[in-house]
N, C-alpha and C. Protein backbone atom coordinates (compact mmCIF):
# COMPACT_ATOMS: atom_id res chain seq x y z
N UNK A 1 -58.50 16.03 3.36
CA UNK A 1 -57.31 15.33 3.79
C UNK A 1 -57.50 14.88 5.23
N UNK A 2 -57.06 13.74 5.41
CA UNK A 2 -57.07 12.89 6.94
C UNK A 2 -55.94 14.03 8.11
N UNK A 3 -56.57 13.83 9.10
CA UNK A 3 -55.68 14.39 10.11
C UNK A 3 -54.18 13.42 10.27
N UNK A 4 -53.20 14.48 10.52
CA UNK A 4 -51.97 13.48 10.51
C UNK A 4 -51.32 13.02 8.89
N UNK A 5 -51.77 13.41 7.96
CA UNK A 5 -51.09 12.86 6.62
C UNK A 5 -50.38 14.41 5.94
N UNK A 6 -49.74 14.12 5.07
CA UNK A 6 -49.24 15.08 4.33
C UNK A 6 -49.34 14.83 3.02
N UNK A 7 -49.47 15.95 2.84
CA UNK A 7 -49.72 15.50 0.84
C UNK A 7 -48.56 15.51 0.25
N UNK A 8 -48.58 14.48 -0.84
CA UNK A 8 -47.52 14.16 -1.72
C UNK A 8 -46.03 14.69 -1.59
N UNK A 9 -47.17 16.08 -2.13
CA UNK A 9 -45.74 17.37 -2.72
C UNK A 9 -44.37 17.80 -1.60
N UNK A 10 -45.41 17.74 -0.05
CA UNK A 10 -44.32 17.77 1.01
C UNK A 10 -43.35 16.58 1.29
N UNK A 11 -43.87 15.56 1.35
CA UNK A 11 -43.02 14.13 1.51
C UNK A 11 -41.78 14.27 0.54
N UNK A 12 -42.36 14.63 -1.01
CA UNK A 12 -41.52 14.71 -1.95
C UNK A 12 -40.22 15.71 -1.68
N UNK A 13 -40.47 16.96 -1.03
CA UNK A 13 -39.31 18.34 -0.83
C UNK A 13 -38.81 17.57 -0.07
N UNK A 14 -39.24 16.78 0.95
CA UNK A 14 -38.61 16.26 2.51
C UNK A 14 -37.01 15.68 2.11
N UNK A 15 -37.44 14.73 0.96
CA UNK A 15 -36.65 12.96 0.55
C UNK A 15 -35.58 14.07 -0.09
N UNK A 16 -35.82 15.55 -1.12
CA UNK A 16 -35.05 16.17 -1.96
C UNK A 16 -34.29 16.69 -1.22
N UNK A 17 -34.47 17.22 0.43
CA UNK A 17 -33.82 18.07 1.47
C UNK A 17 -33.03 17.05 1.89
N UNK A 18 -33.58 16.04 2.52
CA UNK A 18 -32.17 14.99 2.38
C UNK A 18 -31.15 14.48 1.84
N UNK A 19 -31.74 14.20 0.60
CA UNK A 19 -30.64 13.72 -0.47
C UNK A 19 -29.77 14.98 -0.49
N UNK A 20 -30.17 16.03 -0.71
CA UNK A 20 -29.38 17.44 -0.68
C UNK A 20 -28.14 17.36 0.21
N UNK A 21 -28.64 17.34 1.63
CA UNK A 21 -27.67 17.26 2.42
C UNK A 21 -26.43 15.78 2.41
N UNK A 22 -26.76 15.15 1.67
CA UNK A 22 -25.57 14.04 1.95
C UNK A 22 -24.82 13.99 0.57
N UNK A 23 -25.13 15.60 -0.35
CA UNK A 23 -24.52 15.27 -1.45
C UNK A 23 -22.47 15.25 -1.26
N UNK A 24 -22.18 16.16 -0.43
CA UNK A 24 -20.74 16.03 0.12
C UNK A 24 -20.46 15.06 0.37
N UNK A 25 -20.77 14.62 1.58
CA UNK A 25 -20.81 12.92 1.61
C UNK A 25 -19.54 12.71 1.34
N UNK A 26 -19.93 11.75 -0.13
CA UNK A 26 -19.00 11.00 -1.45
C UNK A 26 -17.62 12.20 -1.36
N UNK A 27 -18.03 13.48 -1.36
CA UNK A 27 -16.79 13.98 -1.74
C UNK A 27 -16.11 14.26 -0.51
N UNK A 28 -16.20 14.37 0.90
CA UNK A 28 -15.13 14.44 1.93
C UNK A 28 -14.74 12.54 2.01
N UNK A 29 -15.57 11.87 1.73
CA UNK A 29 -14.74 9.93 1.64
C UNK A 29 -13.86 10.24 0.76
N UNK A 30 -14.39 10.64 -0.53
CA UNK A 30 -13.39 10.92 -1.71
C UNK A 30 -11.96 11.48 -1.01
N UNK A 31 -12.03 12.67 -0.41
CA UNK A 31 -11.11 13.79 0.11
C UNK A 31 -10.08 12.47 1.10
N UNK A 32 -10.59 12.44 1.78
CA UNK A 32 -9.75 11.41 2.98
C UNK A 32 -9.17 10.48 2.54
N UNK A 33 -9.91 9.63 1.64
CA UNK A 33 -9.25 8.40 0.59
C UNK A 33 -8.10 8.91 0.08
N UNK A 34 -8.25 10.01 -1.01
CA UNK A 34 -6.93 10.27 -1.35
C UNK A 34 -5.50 11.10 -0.54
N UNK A 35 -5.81 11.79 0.70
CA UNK A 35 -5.23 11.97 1.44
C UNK A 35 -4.59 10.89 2.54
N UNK A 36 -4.81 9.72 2.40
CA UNK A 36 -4.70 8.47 3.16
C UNK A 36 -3.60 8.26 1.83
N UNK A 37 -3.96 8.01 0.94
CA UNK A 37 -3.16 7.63 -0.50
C UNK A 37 -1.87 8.51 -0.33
N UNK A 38 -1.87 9.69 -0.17
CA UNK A 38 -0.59 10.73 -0.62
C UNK A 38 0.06 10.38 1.01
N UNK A 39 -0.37 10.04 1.94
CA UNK A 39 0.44 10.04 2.93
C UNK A 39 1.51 8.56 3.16
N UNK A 40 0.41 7.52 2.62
CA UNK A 40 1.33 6.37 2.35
C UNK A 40 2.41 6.70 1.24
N UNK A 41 1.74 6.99 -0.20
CA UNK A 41 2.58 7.05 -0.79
C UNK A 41 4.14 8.36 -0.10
N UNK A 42 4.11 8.74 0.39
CA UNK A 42 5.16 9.72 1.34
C UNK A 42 5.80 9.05 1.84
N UNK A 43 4.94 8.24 2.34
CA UNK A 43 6.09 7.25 3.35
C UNK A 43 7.40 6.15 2.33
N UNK A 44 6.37 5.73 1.48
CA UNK A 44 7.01 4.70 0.71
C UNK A 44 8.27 5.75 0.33
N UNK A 45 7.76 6.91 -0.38
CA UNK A 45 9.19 7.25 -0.91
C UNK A 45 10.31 7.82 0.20
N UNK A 46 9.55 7.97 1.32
CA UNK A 46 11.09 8.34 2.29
C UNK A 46 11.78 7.28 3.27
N UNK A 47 11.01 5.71 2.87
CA UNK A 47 11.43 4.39 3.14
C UNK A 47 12.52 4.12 1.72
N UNK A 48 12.20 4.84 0.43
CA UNK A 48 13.41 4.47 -0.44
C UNK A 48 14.04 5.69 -0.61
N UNK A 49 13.91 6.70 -0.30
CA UNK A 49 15.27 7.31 -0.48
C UNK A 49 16.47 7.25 0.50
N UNK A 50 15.46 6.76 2.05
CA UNK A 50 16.15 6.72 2.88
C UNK A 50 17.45 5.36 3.19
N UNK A 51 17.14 4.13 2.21
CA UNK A 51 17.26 2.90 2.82
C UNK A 51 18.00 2.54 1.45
N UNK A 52 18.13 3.57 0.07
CA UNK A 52 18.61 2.44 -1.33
C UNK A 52 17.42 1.88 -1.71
N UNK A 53 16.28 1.97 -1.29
CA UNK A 53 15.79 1.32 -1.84
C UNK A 53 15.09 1.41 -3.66
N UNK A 54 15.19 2.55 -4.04
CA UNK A 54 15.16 2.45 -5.37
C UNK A 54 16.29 1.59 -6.39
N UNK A 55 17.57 1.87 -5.80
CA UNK A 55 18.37 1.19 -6.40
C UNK A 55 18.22 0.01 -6.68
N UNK A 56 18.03 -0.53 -5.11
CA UNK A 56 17.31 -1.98 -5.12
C UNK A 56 16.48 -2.63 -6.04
N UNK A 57 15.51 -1.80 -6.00
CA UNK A 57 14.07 -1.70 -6.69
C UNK A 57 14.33 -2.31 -8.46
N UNK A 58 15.09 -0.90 -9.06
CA UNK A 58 15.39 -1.11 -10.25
C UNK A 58 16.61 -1.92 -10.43
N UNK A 59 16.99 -2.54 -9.72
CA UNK A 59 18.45 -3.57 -10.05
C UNK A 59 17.34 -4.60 -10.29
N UNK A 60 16.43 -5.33 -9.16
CA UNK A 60 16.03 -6.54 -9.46
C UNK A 60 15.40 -6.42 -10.72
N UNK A 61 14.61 -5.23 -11.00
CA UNK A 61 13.45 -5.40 -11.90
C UNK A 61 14.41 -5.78 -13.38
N UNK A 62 15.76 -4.79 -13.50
CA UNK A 62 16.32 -5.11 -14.65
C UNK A 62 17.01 -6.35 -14.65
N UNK A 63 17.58 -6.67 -13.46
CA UNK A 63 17.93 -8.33 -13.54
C UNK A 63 16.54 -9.20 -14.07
N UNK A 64 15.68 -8.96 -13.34
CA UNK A 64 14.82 -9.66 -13.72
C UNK A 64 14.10 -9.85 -15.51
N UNK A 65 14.33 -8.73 -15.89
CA UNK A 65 14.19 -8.13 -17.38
C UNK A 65 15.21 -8.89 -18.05
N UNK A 66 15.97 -8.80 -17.89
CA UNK A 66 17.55 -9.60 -18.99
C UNK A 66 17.65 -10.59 -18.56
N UNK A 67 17.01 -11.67 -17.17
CA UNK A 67 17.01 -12.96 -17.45
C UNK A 67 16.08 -13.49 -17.96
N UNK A 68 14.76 -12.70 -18.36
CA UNK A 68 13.70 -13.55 -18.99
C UNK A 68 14.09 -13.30 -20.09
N UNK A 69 14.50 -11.96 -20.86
CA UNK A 69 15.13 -12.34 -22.47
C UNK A 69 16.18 -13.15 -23.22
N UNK A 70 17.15 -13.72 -21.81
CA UNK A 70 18.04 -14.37 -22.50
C UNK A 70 18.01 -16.25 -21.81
């Protein structure tokens, strides 16, 4: 073997020790994504309980429902 090279088998553990370490990764983006999700969605619902706005919500949708059927 040449001075300075490594054989195969080590290069190969190297790329597996890496990939290893970034397997969390995906799952703390995952984690934050949906914690970004539950905090908006929080907001939305204490923007309609606070304001009518469900009432709102479901008045238009059923107006909107019984004028396209009739």
């Amino acid at each position: 073997m040449l001075e300075g090279t490594m054989p195969e088998g080590t290069m190969l553990e190297r790329q597996r020790l890496r990939i290893r370490r970034d397997d969390g990764q995906a799952t703390a983006e995952y984690a934050l994504v949906m914690l970004a999700a539950a905090a908006l969605a929080g907001l939305l619902i204490a923007w309609a309980v606070g304001t009518d706005g469900i009432d709102r919500l479901m008045n238009a949708v059923l107006d909107s429902l019984i004028s396209s059927t009739t």
